[in-house]
Protein backbone atom coordinates (compact mmCIF):
# COMPACT_ATOMS: atom_id res chain seq x y z
CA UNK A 1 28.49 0.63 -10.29
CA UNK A 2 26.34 -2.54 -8.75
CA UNK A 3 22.51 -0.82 -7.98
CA UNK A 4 19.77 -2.28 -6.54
CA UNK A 5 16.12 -1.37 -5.96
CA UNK A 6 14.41 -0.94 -2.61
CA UNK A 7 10.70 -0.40 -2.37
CA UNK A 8 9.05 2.16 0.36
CA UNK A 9 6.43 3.50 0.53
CA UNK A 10 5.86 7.51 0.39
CA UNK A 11 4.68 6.46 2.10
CA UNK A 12 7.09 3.94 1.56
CA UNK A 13 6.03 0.31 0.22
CA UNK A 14 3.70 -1.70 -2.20
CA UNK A 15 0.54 -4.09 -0.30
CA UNK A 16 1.58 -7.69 -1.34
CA UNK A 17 -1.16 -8.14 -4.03
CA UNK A 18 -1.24 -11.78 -4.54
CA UNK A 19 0.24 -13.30 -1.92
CA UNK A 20 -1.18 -16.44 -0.54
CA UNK A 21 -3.67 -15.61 2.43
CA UNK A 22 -1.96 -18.95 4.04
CA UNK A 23 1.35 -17.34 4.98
CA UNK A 24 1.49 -17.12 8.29
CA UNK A 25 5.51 -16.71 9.39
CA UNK A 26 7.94 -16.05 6.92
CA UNK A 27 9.86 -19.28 5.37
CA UNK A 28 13.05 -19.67 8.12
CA UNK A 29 15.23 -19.65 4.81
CA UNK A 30 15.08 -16.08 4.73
CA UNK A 31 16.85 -15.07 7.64
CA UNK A 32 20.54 -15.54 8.47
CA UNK A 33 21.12 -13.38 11.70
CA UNK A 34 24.00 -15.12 12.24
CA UNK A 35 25.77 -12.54 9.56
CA UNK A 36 24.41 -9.56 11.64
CA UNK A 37 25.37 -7.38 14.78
CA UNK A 38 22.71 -6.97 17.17
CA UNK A 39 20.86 -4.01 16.51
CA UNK A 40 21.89 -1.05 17.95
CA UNK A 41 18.88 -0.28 19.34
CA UNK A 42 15.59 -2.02 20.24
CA UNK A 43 12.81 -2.28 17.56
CA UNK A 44 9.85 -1.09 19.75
CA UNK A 45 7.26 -1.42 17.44
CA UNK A 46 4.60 -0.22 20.04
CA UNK A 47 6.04 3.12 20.05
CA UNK A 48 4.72 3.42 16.07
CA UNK A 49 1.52 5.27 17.08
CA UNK A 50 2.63 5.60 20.87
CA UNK A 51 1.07 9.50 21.61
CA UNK A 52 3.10 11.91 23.61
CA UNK A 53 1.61 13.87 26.57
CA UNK A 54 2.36 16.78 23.83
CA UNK A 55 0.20 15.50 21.76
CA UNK A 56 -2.61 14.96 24.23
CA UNK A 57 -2.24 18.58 25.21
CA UNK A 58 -2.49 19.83 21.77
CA UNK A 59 -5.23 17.76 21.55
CA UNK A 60 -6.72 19.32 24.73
CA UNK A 61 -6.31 22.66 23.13
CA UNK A 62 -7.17 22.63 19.83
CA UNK A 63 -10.36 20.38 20.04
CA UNK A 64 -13.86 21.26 21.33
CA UNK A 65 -15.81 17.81 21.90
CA UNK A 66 -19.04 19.61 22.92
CA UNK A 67 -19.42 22.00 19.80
CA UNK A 68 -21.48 21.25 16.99
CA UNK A 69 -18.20 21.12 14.54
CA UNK A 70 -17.42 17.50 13.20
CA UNK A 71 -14.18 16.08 15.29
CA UNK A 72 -12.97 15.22 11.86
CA UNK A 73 -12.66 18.03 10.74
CA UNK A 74 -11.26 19.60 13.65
CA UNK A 75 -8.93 17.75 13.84
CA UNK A 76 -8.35 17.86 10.17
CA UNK A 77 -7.87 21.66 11.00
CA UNK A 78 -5.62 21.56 13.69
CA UNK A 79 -2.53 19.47 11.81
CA UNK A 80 -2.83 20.80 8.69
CA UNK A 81 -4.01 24.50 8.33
CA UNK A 82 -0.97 27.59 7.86
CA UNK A 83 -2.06 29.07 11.25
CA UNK A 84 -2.24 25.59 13.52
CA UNK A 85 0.25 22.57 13.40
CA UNK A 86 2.08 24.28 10.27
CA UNK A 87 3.41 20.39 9.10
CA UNK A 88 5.83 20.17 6.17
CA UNK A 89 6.24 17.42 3.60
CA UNK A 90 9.70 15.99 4.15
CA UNK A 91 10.62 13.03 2.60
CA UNK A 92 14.40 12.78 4.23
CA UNK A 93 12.78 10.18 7.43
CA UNK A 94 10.01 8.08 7.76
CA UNK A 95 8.93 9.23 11.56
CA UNK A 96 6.58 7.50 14.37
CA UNK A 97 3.66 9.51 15.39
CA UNK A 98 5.97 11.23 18.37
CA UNK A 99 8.59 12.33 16.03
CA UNK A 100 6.32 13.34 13.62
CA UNK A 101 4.41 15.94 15.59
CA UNK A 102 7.47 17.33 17.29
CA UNK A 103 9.37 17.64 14.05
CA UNK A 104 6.34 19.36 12.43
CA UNK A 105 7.61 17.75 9.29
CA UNK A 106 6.92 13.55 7.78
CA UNK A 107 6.64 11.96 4.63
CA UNK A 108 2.84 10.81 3.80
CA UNK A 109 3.43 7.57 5.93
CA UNK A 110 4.64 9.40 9.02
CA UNK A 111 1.54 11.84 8.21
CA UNK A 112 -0.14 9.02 8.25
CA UNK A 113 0.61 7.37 11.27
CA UNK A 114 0.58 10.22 13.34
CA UNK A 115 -2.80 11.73 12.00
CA UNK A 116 -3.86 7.79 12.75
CA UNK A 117 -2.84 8.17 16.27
CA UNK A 118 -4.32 11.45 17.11
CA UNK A 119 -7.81 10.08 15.62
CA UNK A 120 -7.64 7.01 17.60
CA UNK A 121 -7.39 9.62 20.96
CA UNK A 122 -10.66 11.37 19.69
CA UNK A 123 -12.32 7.65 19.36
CA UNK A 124 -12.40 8.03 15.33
CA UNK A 125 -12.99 5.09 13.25
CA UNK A 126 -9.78 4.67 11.04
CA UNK A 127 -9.16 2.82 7.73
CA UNK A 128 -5.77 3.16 6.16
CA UNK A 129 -5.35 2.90 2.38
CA UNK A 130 -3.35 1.87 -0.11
CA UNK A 131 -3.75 4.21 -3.35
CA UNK A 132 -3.40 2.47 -6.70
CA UNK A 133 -1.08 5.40 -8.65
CA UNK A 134 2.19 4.38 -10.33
CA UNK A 135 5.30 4.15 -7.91
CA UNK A 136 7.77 7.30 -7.85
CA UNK A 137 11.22 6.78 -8.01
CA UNK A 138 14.05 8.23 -6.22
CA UNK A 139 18.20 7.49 -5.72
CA UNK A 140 20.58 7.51 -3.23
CA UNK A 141 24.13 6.51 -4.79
CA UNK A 142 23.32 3.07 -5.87
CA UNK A 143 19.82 2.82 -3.98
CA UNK A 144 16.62 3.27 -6.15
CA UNK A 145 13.70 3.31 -3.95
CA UNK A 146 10.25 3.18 -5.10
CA UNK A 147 7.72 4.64 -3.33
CA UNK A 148 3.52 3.82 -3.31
CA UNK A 149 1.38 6.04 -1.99
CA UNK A 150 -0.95 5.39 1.40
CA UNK A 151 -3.75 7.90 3.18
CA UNK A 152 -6.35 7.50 5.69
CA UNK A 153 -10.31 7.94 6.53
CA UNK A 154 -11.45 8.85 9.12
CA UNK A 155 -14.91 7.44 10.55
CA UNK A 156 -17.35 9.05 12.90
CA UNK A 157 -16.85 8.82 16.69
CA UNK A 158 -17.21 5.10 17.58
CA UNK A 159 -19.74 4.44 20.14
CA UNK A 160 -17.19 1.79 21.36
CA UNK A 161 -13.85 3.46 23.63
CA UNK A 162 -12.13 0.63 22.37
CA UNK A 163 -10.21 2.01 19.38
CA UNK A 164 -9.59 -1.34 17.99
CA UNK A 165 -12.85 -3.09 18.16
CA UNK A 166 -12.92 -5.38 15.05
CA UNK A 167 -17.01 -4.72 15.52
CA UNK A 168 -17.12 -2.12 13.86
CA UNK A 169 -17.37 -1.35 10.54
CA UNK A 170 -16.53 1.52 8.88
CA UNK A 171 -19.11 3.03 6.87
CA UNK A 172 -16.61 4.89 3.40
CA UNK A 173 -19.53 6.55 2.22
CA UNK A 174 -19.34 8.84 5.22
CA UNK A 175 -15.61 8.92 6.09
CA UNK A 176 -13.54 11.97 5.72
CA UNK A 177 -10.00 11.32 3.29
CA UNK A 178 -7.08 12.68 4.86
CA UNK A 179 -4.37 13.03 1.76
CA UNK A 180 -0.93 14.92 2.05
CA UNK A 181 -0.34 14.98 -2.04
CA UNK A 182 -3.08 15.57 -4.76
CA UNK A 183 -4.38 12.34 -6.07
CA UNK A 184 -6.52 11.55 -9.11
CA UNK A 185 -10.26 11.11 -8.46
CA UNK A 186 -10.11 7.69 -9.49
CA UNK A 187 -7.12 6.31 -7.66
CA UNK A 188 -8.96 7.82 -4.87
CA UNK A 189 -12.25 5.38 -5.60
CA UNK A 190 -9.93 2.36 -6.51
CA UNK A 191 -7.78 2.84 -2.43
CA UNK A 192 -7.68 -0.43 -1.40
CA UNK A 193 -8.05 -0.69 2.52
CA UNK A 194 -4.41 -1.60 4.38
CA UNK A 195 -4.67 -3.53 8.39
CA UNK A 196 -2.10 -1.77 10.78
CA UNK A 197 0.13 -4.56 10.76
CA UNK A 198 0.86 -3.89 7.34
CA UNK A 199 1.32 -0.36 8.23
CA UNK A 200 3.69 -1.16 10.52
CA UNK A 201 5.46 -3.37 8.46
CA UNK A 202 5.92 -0.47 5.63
CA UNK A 203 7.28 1.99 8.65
CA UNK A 204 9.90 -1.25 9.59
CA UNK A 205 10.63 -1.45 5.99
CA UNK A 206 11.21 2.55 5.17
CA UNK A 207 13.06 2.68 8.66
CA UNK A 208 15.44 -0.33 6.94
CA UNK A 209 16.18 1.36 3.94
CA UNK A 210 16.72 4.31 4.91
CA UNK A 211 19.23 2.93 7.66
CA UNK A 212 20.93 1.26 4.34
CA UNK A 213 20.69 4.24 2.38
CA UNK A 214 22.85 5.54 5.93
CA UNK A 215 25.15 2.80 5.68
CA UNK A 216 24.15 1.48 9.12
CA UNK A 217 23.90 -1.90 7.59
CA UNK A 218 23.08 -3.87 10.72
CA UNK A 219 20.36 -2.14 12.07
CA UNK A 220 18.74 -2.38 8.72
CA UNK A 221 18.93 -6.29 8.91
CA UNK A 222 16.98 -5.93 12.00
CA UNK A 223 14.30 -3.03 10.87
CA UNK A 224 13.28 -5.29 7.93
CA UNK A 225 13.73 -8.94 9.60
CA UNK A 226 11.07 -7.19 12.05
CA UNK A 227 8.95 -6.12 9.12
CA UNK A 228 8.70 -9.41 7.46
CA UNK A 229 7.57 -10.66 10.95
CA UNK A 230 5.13 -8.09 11.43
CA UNK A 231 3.33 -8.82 8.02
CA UNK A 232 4.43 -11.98 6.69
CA UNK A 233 2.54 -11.17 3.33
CA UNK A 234 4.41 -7.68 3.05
CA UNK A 235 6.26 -9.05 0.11
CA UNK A 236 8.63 -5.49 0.05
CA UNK A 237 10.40 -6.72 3.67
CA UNK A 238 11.46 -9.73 1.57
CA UNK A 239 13.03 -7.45 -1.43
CA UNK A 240 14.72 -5.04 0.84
CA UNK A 241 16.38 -8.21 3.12
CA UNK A 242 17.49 -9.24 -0.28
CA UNK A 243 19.23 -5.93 -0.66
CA UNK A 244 20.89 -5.56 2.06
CA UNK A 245 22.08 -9.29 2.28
CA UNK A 246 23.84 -7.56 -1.44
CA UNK A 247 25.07 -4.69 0.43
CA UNK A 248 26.50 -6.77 2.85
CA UNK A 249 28.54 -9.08 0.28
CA UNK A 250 26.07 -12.24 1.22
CA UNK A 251 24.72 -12.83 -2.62
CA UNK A 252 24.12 -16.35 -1.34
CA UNK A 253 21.83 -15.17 1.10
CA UNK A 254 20.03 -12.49 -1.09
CA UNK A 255 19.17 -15.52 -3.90
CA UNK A 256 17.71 -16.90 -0.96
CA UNK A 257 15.41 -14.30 -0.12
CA UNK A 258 14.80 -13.13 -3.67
CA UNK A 259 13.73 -16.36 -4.80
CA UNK A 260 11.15 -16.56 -2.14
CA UNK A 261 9.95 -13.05 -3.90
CA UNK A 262 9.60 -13.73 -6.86
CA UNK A 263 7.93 -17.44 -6.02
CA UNK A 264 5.32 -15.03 -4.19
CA UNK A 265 5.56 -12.36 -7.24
CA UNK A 266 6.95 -13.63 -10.59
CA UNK A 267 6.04 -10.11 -12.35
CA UNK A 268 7.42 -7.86 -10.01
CA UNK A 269 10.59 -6.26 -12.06
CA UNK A 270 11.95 -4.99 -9.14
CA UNK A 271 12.61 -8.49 -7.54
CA UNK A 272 13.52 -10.02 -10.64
CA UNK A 273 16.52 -7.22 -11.30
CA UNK A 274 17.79 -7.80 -7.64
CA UNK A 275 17.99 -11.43 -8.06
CA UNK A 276 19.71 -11.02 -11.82
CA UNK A 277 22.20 -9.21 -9.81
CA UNK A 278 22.61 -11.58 -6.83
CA UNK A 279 23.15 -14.33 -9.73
CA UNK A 280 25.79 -12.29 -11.57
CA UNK A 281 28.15 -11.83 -8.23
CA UNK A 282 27.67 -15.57 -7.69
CA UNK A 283 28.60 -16.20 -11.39
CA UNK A 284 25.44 -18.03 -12.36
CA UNK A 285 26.08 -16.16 -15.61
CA UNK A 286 23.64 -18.05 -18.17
CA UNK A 287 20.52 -18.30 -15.56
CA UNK A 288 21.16 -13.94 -14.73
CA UNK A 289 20.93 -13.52 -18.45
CA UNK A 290 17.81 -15.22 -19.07
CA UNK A 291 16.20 -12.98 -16.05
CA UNK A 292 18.00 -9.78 -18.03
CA UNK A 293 16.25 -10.83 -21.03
CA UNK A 294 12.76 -11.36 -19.71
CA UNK A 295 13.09 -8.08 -17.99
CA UNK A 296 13.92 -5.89 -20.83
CA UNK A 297 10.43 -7.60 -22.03
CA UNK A 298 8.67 -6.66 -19.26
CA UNK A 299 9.99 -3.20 -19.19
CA UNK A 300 12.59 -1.96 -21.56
CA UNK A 301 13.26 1.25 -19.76
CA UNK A 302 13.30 1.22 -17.16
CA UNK A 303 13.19 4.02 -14.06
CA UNK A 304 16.20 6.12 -14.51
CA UNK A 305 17.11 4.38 -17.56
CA UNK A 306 17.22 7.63 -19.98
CA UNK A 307 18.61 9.62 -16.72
CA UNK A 308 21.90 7.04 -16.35
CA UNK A 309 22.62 7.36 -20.22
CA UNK A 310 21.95 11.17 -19.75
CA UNK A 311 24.79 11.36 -16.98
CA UNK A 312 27.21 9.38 -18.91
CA UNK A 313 26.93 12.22 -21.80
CA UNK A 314 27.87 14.13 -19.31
CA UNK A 315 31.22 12.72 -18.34
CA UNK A 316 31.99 12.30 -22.19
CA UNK A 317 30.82 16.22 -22.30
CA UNK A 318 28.04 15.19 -24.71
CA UNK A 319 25.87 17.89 -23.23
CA UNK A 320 23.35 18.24 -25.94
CA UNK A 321 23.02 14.55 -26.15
CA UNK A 322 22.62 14.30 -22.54
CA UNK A 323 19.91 17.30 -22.86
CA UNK A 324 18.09 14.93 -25.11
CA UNK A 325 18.13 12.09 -22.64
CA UNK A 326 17.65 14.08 -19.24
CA UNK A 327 14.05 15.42 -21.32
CA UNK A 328 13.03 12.30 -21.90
CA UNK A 329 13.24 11.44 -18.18
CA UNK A 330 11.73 14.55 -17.47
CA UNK A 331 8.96 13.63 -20.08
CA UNK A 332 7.98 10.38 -18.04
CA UNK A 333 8.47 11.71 -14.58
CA UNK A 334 7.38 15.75 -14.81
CA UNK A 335 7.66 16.59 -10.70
CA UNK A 336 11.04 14.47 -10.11
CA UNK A 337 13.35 17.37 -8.89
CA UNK A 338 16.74 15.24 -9.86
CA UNK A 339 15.99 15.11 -13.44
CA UNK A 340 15.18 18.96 -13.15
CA UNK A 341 18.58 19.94 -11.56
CA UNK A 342 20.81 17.17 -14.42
CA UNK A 343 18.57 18.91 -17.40
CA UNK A 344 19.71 22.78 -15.97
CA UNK A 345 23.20 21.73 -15.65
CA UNK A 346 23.18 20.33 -19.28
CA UNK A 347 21.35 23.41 -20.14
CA UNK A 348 24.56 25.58 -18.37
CA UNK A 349 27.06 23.72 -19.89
CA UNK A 350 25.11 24.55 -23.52
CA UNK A 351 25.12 28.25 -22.50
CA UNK A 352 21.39 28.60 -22.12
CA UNK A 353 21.60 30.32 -18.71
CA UNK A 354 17.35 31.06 -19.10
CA UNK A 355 16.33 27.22 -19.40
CA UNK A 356 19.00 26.35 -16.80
CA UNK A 357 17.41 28.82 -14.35
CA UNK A 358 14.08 27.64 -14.95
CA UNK A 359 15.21 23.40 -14.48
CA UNK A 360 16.75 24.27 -11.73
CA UNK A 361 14.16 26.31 -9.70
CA UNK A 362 11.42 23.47 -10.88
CA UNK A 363 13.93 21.24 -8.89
CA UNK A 364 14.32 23.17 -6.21
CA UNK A 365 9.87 23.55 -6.17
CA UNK A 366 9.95 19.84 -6.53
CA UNK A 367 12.43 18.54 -3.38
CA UNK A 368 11.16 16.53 -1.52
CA UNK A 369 13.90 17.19 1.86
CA UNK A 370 14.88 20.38 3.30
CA UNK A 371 18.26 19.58 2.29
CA UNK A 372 17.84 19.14 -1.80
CA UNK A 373 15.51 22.57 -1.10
CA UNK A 374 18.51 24.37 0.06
CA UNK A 375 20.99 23.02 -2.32
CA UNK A 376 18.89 23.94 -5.40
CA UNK A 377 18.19 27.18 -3.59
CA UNK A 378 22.20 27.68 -3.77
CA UNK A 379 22.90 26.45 -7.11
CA UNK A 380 19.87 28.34 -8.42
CA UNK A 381 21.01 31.71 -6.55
CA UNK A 382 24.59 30.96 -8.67
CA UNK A 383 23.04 30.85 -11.50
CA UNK A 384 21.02 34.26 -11.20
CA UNK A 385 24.35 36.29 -9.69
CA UNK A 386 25.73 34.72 -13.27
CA UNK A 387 23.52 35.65 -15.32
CA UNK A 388 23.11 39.41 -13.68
CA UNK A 389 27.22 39.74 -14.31
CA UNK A 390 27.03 37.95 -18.10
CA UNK A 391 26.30 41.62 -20.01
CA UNK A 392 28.79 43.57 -17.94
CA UNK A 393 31.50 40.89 -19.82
């Protein structure tokens, strides 16, 4: 099976480190809209951190301007303490700040944007931020998306009522983080600060793969086309064009694109294994194979590298080899719930009911979307009843 790699950001994407500061548009080469149906819907982009009159009303409620309490953390207490807001980590939809707060439920960028918005309403200072950890990995079918990581500080009240007033400078020694997942004290001190165009480009960007991921092919065109507008030096719009130009059967189209990539970002292995591929369906055999072999230099195993080999043991019912593998994976990625739920079926099929149990409610701790939650919960609730009625055998 053909994969390919998408980047988001778990916030979905990566900050375009090294991209020329003179890029203003994207190159016209990139774009073929000609291949496309219109987009089912239009891309408002204003509507990103548009507030509801909900949220102004929760906002009414749940914050006192004239106490003595810091607005930060008011606010800080309203969205994210047990008894207010009650919000839940879900990864399944990258949200605007709307959806966000009447779902109750985002993944860190939708946190983000919507905590953003709220802030803006009290007249906080806001810097967004880009947090240098390693990207998680994730699948759908033959989708890998890698996800960076992006929070939020929050400044005093500006003096200003314009929320936007490039005047202003925000002092980080006396912001307030707001972060959704625990982060290491120094990728915390290394954040690099993110504009709101780029912001919106990584919601455009998530919003496109996940359209992919939900075969709405089209609209995904669109949702990243729109992101490589927004930021021009967002070099993950590029990637995820290139994609779904694949997707789409237009390998012609997704050199194009790719190239432009890796021009921009010639160590990125991410871009460099999408264009390999878009080379082998054009049968540009000998120049794919070159970019093959200077990837398995620049990283010989790749993500999901031990977990594919793992699943093929599987099929051949190799389950203690494919116990071996699905631990290694498990080894380099401890909180990813797939690898938990592949290493307690390999552990079932061995007849070690006890490590199976304990893989697969790890997996189940570890979803990331309501839906893996509940299916772990299932299998893992199967795997108790069996082991209560093994003795009585």
């Amino acid at each position: 099976m053909k994969s390919w790699a998408l980047i988001l950001c778990a916030a979905l994407l990566t900050a375009c480190a090294g991209a020329p500061l003179g890029i203003q548009s994207p190159p016209s080469q990139v774009f073929h809209d000609q291949l496309f149906q219109p987009p089912s819907a239009p891309i408002d982009t204003d509507s990103v951190f548009a507030l509801s009159p909900r949220m102004r009303d929760y906002l009414r409620r749940e914050i006192n301007l004239t106490q003595s309490k810091d607005v930060r953390r008011q606010l800080f207490d309203a969205l994210y303490r047990k008894d207010k807001l009650q919000l839940e980590y879900d990864s399944a939809m990258t949200r605007n700040a709307a959806q966000t707060f009447d779902a109750r439920a985002g993944n860190c960028l939708s946190l983000v944007i919507m905590t953003a918005a709220l802030a803006r309403e009290l007249n906080l200072v806001v810097q967004f931020q880009l947090i240098d950890m390693e990207e998680s990995w994730s699948r759908s079918g033959n989708l890998y998306f890698a996800a960076n990581h992006v929070n939020l500080a929050l400044g005093k009240p500006r003096t200003s009522r314009n929320p936007y007033d490039s005047g202003y400078n925000l002092d980080m020694s006396n912001s307030l983080t707001v972060d959704f997942i625990p982060i290491p004290p120094k990728a915390r001190e290394t954040a690099r600060p993110l504009e709101e165009h780029t912001i919106v480009a990584m919601y455009l960007n998530n919003r496109a793969a996940e359209q992919l991921s939900a075969g709405h092919v089209d609209d995904a065109y669109w949702s990243a086309r729109k992101a490589a507008e927004v930021d021009p030096r967002f070099l993950n719009a590029y990637n995820t064009l290139g994609v779904i130009y694949l997707h789409a059967g237009h390998s012609d189209a997704a050199e194009q694109v790719l190239r432009y990539a890796v021009s921009q970002s010639p160590l990125r292995t991410v871009f460099l294994s999408n264009l390999a591929q878009s080379l082998e369906n054009q049968n540009k055999l000998d120049e794919a194979a070159a970019l093959r072999v200077r990837l398995a230099q620049l990283e010989p195993h790749p993500p999901f590298y031990f977990f594919n080999l793992g699943q093929e043991a599987m099929k051949l019912g190799d389950y203690e080899r494919a116990r071996k593998l699905f631990e290694r994976e498990v080894e380099r990625v401890p909180d990813y719930h797939e690898f938990h739920f592949w290493l307690a079926l390999a552990y079932n099929e061995l007849g070690n009911v006890r490590a199976a149990d304990r893989h697969m409610a790890q997996a189940m701790a570890n979803s990331t979307t309501r839906g893996d939650h509940d299916l772990y919960a299932a299998k893992l609730d199967r795997l108790r009843a069996y082991a209560a009625q093994a003795p009585a055998k």
